[in-house]
N, C-alpha and C. Protein backbone atom coordinates (compact mmCIF):
# COMPACT_ATOMS: atom_id res chain seq x y z
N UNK A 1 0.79 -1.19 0.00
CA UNK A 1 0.00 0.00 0.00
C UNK A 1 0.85 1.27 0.00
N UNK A 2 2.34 1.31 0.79
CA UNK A 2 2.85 2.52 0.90
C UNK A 2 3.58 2.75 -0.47
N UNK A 3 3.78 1.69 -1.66
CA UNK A 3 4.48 1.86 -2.53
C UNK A 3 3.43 3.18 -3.60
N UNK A 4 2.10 2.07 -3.37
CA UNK A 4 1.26 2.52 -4.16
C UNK A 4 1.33 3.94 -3.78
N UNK A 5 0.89 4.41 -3.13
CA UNK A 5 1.13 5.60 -2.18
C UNK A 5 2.17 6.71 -2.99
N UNK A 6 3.37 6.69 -3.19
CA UNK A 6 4.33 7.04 -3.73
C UNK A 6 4.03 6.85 -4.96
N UNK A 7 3.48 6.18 -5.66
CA UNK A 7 3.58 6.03 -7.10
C UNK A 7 2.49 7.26 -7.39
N UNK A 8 1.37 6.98 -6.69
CA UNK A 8 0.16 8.06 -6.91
C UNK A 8 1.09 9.66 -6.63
N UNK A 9 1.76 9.56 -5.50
CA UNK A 9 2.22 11.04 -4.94
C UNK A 9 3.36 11.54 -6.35
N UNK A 10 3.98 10.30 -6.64
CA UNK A 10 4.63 10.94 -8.17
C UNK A 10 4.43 11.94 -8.88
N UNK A 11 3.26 10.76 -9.37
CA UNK A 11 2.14 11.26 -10.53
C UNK A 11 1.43 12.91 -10.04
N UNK A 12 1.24 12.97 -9.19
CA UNK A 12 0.77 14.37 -8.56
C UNK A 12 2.21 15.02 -8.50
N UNK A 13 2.70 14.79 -8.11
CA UNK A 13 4.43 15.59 -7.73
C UNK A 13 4.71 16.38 -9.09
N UNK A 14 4.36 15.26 -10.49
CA UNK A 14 5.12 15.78 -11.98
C UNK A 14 3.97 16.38 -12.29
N UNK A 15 2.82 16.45 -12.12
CA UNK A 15 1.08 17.02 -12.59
C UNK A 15 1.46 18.50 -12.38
N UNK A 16 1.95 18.51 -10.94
CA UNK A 16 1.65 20.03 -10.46
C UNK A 16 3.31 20.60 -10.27
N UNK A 17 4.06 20.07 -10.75
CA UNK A 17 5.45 20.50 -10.81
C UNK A 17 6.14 20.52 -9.42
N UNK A 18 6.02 20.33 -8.68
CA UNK A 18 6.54 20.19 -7.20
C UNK A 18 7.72 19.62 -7.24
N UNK A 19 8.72 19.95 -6.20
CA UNK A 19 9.89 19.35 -6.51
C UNK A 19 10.32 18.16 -6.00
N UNK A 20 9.30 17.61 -4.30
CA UNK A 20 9.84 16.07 -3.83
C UNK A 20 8.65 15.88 -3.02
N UNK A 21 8.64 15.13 -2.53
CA UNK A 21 7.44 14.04 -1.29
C UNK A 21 8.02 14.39 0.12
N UNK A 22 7.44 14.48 0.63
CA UNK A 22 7.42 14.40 1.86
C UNK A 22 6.43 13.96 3.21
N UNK A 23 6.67 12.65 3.48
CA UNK A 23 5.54 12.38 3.99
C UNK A 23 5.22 12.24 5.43
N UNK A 24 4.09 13.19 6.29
CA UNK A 24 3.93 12.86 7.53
C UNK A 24 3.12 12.17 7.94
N UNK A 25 3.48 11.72 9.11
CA UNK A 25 1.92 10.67 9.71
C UNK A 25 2.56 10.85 11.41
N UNK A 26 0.94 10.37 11.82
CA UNK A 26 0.58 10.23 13.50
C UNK A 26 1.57 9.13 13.90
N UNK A 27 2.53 9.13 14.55
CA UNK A 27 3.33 8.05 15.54
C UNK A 27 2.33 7.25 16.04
N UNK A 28 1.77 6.44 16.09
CA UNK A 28 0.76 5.84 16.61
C UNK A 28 1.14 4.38 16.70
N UNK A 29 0.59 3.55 17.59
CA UNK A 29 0.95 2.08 17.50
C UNK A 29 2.42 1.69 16.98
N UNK A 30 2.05 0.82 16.27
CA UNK A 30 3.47 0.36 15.97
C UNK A 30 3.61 0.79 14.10
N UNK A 31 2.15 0.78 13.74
CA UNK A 31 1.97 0.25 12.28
C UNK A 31 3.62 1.65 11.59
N UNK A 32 3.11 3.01 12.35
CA UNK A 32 4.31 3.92 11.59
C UNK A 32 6.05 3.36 11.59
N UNK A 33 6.05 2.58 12.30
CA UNK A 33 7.35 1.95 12.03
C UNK A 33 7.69 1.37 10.83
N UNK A 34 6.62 0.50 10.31
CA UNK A 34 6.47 -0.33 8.69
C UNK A 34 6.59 0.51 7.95
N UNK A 35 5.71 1.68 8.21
CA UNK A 35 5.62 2.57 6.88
C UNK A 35 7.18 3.48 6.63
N UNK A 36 7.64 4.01 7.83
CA UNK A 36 8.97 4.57 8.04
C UNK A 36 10.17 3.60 7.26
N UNK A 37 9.76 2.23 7.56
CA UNK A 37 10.93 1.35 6.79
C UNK A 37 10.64 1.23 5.57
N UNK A 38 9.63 1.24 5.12
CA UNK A 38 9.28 1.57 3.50
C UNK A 38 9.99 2.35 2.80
N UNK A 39 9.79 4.11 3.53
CA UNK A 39 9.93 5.20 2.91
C UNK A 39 11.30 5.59 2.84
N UNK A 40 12.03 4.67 3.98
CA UNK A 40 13.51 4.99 3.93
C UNK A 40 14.38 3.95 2.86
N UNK A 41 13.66 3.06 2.84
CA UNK A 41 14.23 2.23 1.88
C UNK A 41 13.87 2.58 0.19
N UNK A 42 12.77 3.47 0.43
CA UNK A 42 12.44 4.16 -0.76
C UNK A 42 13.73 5.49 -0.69
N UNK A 43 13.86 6.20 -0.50
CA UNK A 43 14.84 7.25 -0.03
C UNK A 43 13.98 8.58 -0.11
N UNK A 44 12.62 8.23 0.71
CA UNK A 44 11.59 9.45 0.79
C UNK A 44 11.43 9.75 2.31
N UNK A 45 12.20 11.57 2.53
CA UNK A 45 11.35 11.33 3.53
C UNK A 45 10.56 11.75 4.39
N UNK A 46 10.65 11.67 5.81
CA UNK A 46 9.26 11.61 7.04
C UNK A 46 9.34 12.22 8.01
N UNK A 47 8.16 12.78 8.12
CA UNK A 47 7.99 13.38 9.58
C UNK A 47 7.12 12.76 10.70
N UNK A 48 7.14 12.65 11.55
CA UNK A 48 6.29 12.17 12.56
C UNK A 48 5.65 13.35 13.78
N UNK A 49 4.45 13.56 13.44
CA UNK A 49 4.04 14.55 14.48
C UNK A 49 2.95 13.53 15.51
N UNK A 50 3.13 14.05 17.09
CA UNK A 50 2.52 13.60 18.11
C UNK A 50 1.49 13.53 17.86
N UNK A 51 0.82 12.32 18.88
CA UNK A 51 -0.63 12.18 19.03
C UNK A 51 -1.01 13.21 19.57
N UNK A 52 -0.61 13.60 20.85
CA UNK A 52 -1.33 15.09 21.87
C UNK A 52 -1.55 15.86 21.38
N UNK A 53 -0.48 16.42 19.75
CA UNK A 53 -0.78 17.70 19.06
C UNK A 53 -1.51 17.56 17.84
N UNK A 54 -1.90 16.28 17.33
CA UNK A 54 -2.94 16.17 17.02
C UNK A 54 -4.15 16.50 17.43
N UNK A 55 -4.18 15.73 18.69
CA UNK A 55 -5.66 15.86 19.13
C UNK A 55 -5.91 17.29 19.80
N UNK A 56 -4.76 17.90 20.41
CA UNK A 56 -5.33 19.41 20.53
C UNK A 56 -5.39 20.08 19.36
N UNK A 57 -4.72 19.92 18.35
CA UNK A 57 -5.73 20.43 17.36
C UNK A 57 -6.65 20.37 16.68
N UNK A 58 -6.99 19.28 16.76
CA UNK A 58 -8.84 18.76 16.47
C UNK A 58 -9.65 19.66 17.90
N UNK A 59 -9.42 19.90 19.14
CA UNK A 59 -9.91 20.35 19.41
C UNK A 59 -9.86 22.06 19.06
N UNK A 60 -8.89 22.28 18.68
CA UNK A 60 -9.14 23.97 18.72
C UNK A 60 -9.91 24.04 17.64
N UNK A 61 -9.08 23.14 16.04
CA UNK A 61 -10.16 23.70 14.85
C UNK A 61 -11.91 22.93 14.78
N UNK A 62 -11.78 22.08 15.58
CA UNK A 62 -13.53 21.63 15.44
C UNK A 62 -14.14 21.41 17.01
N UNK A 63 -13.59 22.24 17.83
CA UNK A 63 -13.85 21.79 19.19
C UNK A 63 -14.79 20.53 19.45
N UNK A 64 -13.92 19.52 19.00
CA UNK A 64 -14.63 18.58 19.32
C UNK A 64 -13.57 17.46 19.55
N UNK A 65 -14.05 16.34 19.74
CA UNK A 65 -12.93 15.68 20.24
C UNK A 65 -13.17 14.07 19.75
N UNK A 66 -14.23 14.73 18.50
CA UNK A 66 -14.56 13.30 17.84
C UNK A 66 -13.90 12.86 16.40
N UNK A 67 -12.89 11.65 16.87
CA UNK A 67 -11.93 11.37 16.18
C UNK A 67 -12.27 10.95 14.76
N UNK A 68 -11.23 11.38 13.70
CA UNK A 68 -11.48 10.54 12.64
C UNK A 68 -10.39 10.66 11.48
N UNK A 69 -10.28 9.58 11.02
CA UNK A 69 -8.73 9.26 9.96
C UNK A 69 -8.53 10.74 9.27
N UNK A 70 -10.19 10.87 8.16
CA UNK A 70 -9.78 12.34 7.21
C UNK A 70 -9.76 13.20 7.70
N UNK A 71 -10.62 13.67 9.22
CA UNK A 71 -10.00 14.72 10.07
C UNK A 71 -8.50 15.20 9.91
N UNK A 72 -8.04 14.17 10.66
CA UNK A 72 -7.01 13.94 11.53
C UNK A 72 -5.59 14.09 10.57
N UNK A 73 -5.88 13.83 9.07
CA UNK A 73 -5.04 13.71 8.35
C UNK A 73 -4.90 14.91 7.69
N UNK A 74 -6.12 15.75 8.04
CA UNK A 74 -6.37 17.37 7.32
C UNK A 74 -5.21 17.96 8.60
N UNK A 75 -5.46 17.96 9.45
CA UNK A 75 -4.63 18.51 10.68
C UNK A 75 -3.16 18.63 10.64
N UNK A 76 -2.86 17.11 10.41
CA UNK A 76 -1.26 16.70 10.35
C UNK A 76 -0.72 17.25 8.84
């Protein structure tokens, strides 16, 4: 899935002329470790922003505290 991922972000990368990828995600569980060994073995790379500053910012921009992936991914 993370290859696919990159192949799509390409294709957008050369569409809109951009110069590289850069990809962040929630530290969460374990799963961001897999994806981190992907992207480094791809030679793309990553940021990892906190859960806490996630979720305080779901609360400031939707004061709410009801979680969700496309939220959460607008935020990060």
């Amino acid at each position: 899935g993370v290859l696919k991922l990159l192949e799509q972000a390409a294709r957008d990368r050369a569409k809109h002329g951009l110069d590289r990828t850069i990809v962040f995600m929630e530290a969460t569980s374990y799963y961001w470790q897999n994806v981190a060994n992907v992207l480094e073995s791809q030679g793309v790379p990553y940021r990892t922003v906190a859960p806490l500053a996630v979720d305080r910012q779901r609360e400031i921009e939707h004061l709410t505290y009801a979680k969700g992936d496309y939220r959460d991914a607008e935020l990060i």
